[in-house]
C-alpha atoms as a PDB file:
ATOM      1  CA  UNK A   1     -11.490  23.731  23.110  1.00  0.00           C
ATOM      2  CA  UNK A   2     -12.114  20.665  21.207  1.00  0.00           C
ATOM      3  CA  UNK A   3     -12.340  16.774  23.075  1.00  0.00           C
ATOM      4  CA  UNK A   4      -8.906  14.706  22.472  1.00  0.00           C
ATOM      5  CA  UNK A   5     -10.044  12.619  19.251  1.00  0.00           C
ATOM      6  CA  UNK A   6     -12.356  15.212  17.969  1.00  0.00           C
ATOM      7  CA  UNK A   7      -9.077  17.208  15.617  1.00  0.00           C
ATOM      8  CA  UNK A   8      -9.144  15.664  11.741  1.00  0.00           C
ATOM      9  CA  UNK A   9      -5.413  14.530  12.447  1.00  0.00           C
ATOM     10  CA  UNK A  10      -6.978  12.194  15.834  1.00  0.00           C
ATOM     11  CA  UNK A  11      -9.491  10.970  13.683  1.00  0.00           C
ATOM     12  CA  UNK A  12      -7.238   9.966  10.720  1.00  0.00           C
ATOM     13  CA  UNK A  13      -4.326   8.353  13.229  1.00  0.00           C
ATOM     14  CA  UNK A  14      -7.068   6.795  15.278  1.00  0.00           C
ATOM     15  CA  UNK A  15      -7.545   3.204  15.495  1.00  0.00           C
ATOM     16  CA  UNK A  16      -8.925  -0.025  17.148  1.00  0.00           C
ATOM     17  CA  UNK A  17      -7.362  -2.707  15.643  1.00  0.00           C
ATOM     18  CA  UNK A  18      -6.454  -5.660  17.126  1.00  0.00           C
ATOM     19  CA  UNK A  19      -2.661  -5.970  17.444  1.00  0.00           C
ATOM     20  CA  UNK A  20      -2.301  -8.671  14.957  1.00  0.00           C
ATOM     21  CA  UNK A  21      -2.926  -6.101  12.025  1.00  0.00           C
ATOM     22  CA  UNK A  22       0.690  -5.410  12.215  1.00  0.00           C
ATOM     23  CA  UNK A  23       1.022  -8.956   9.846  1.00  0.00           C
ATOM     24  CA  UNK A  24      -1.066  -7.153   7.259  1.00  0.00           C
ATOM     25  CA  UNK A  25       1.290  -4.374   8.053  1.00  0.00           C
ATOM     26  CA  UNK A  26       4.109  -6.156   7.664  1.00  0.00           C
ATOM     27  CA  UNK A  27       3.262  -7.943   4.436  1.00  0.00           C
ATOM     28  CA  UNK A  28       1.910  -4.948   2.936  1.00  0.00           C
ATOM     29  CA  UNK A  29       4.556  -3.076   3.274  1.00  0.00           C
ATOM     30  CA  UNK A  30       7.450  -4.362   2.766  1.00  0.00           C
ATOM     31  CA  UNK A  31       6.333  -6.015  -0.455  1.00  0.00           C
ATOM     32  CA  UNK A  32       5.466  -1.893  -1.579  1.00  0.00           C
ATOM     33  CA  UNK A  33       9.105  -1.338  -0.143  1.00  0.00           C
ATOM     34  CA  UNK A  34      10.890  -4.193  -2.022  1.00  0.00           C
ATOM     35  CA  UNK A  35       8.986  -3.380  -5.226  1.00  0.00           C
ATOM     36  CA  UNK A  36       9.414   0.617  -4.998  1.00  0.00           C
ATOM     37  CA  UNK A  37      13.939  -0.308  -4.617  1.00  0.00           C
ATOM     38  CA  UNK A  38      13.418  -2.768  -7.537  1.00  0.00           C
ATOM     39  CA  UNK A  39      12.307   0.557 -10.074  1.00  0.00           C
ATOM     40  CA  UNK A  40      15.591   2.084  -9.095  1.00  0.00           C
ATOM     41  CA  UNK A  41      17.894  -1.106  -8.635  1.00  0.00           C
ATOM     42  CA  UNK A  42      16.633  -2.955 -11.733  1.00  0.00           C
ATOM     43  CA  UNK A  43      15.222   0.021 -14.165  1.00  0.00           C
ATOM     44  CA  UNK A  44      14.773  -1.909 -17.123  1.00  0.00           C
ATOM     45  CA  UNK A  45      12.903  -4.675 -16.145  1.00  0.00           C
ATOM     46  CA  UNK A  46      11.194  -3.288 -13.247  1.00  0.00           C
ATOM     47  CA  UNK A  47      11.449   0.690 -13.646  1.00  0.00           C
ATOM     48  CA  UNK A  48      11.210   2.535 -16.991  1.00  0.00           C
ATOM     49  CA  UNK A  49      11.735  -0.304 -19.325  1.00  0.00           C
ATOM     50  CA  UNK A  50       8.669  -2.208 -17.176  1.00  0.00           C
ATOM     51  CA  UNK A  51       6.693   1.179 -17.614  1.00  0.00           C
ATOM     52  CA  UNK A  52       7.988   1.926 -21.420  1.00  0.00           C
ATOM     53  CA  UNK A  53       6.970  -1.934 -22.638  1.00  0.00           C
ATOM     54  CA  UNK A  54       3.622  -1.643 -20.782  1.00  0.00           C
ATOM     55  CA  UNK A  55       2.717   1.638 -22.835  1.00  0.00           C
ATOM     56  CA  UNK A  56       2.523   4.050 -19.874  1.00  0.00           C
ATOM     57  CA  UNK A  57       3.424   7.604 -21.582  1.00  0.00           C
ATOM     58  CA  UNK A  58       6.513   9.214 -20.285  1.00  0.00           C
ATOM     59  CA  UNK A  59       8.218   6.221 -18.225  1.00  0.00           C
ATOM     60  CA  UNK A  60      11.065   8.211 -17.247  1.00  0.00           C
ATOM     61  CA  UNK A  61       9.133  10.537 -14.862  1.00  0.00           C
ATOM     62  CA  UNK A  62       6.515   7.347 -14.106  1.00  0.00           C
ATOM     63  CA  UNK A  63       8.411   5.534 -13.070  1.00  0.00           C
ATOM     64  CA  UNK A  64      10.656   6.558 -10.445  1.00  0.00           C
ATOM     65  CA  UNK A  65       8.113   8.572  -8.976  1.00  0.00           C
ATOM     66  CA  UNK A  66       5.952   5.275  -8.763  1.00  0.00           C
ATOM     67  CA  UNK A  67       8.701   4.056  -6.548  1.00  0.00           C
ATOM     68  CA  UNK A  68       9.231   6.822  -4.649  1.00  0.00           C
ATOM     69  CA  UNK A  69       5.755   6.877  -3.736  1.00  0.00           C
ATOM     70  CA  UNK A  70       6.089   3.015  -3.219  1.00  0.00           C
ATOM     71  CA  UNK A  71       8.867   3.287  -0.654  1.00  0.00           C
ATOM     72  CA  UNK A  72       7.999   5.835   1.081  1.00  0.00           C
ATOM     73  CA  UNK A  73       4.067   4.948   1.881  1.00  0.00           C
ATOM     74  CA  UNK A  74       5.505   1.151   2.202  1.00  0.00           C
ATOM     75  CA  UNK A  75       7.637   2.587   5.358  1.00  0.00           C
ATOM     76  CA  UNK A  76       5.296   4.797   6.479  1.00  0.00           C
ATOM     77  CA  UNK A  77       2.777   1.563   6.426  1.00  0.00           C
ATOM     78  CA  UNK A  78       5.308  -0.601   8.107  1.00  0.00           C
ATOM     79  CA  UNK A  79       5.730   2.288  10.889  1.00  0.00           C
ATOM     80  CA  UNK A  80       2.244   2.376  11.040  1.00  0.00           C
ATOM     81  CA  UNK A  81       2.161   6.338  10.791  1.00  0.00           C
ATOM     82  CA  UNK A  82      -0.380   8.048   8.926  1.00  0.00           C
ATOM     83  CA  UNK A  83      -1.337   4.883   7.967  1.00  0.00           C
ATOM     84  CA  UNK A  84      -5.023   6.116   6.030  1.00  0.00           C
ATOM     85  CA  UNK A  85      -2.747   8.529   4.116  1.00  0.00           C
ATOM     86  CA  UNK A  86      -0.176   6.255   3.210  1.00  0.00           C
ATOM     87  CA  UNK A  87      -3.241   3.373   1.962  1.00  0.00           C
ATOM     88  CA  UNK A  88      -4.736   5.810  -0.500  1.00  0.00           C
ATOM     89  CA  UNK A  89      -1.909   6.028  -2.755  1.00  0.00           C
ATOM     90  CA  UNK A  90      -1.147   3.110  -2.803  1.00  0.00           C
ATOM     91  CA  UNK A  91      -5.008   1.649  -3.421  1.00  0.00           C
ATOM     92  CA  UNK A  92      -4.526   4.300  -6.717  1.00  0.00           C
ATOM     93  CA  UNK A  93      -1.229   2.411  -8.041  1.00  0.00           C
ATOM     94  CA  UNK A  94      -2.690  -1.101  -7.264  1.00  0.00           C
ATOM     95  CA  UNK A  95      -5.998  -0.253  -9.391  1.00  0.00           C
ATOM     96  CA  UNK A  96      -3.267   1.001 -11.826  1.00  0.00           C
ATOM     97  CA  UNK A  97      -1.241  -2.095 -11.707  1.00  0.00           C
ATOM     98  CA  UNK A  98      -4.596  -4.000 -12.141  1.00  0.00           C
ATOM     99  CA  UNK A  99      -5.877  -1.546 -15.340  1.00  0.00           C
ATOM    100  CA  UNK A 100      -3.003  -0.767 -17.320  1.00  0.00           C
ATOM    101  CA  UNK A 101      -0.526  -4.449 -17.139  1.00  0.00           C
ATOM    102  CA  UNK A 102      -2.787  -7.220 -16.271  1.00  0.00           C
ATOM    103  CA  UNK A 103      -6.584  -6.556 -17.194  1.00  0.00           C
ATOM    104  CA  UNK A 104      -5.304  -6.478 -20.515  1.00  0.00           C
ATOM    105  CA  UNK A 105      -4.498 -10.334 -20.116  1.00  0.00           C
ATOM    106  CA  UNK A 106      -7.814 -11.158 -20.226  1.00  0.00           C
ATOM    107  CA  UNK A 107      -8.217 -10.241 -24.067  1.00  0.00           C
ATOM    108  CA  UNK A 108      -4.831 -11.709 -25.017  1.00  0.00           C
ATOM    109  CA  UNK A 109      -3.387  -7.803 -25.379  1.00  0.00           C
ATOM    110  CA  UNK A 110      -1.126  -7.565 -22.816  1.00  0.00           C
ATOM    111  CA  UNK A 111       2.471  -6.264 -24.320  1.00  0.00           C
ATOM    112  CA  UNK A 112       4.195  -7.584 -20.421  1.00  0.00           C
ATOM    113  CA  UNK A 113       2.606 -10.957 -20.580  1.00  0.00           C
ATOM    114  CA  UNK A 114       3.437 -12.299 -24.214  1.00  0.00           C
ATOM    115  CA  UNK A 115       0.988 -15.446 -24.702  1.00  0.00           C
ATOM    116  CA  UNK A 116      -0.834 -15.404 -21.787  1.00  0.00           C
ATOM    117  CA  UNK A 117      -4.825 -14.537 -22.029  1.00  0.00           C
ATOM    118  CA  UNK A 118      -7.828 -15.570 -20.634  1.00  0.00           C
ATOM    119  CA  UNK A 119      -8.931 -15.940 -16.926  1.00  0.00           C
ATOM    120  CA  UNK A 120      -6.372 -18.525 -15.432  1.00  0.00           C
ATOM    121  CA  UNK A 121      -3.755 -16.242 -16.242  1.00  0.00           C
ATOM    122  CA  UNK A 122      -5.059 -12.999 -15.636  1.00  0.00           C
ATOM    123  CA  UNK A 123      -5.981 -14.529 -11.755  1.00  0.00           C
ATOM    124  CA  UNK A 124      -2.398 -15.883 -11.235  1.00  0.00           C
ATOM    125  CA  UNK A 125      -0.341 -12.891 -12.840  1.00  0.00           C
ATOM    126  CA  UNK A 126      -2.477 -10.352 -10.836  1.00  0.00           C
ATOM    127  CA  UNK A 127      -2.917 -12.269  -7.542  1.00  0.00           C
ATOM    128  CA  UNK A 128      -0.020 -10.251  -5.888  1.00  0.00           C
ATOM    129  CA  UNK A 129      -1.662  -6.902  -7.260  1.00  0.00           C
ATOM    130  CA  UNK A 130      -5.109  -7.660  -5.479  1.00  0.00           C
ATOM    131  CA  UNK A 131      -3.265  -9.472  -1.947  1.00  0.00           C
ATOM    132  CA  UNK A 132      -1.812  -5.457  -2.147  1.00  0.00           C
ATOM    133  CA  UNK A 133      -4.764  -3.485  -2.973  1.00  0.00           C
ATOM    134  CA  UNK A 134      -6.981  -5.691  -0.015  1.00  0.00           C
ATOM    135  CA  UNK A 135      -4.750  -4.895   2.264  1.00  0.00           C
ATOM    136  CA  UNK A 136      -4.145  -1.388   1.481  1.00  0.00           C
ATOM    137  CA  UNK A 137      -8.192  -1.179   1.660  1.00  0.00           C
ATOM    138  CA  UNK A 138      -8.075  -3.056   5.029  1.00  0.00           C
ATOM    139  CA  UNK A 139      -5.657  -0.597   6.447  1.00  0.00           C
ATOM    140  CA  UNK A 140      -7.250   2.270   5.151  1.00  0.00           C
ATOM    141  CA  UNK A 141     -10.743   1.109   7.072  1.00  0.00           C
ATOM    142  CA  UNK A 142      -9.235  -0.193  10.238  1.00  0.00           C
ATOM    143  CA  UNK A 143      -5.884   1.832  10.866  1.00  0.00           C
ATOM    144  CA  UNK A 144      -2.856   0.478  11.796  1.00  0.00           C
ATOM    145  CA  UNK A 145      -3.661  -1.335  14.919  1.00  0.00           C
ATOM    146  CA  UNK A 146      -2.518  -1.460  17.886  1.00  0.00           C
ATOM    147  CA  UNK A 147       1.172  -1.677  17.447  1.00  0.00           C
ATOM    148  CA  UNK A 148       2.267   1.289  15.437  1.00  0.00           C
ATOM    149  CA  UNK A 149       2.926   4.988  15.726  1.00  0.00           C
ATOM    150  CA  UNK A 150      -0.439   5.750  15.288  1.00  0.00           C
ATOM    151  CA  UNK A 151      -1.813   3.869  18.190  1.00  0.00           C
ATOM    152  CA  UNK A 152       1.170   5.332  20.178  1.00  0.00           C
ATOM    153  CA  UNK A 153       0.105   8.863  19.049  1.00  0.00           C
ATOM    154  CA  UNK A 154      -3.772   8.359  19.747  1.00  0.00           C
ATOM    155  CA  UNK A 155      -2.984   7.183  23.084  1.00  0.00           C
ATOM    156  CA  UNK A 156      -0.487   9.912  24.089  1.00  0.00           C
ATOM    157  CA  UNK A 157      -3.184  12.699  22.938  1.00  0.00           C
ATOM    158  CA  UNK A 158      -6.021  10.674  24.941  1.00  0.00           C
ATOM    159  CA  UNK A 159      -3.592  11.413  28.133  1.00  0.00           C
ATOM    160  CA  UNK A 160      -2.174   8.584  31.218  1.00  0.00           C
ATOM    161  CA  UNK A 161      -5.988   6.916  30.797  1.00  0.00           C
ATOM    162  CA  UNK A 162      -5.316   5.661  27.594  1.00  0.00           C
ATOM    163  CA  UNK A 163      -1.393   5.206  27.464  1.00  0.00           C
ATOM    164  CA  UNK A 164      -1.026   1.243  27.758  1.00  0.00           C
ATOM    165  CA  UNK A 165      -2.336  -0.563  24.638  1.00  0.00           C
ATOM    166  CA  UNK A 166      -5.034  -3.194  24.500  1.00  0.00           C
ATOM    167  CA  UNK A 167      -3.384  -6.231  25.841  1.00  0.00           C
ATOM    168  CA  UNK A 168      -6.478  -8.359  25.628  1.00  0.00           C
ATOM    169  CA  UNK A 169      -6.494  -7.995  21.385  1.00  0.00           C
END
């Protein structure tokens, strides 16, 4: 039989972050959640239009499935469950983001940012893009931290020894 921690599932749930990586959490999140409701509340300037005008093929399908993934690995990231899982998805759509609507910027060819080029304006249109893909990469190397279903879950299969969390973090 196999040591608590030792199962693929334990090691992807495990984690010993301090307790304030629930900001990161937090931050990183809800800002997936908020943007992932915008594609379906607002589909022409932040959904299929956004996707259409940016020259991603097929925007209709794109699109909303972009936001689906967006809300649903934004909650699971705020719940701080399968937190590694939820990170990788949304590391791909940031390095999307980054590719595909605001590299571009830097050569003046960027069909979302009329008259905007160079490095000034590539940093400040994109500086919400990275802020998400660092913290996506921070949760994906450090887990959700202490306060999150994932620490609850690690501790519960560790047994009583390991069932109140790190106060001292």
């Amino acid at each position: 039989m196999s040591q608590p921690g030792s199962t693929w599932q334990a090691k992807l749930t495990a984690t010993d972050a301090p307790t304030a990586t629930v900001l990161i959490r937090l931050y990183v999140g809800a800002v997936f959640v908020s943007e992932g409701m915008l594609k379906f509340l607002r589909p022409d300037a932040q959904g299929t239009g956004r996707f259409d005008k940016a020259g991603i093929p097929a925007p209709g399908f794109f699109a909303p499935v972009d936001g689906a993934f967006e809300i649903a690995c934004g909650l699971l990231i705020l719940a701080g469950l399968a937190i590694r899982l939820a990170a990788i998805p949304m590391i791909v759509n940031m390095l999307g983001a980054l590719l595909i609507t605001k590299l571009p910027i830097l050569w003046g060819n960027a069909p979302l940012f009329a008259g905007k080029s160079g490095w000034w304006d590539f940093a400040h249109e994109s500086r919400t893009d990275l802020a998400q893909l660092c913290g996506s990469l921070f949760l994906l190397l450090v887990g959700a931290g202490a306060l999150s279903l994932d620490a609850r879950l690690t501790r519960r299969a560790a047994g009583p020894a390991a069932a109140a969390p790190a106060a001292s973090r």
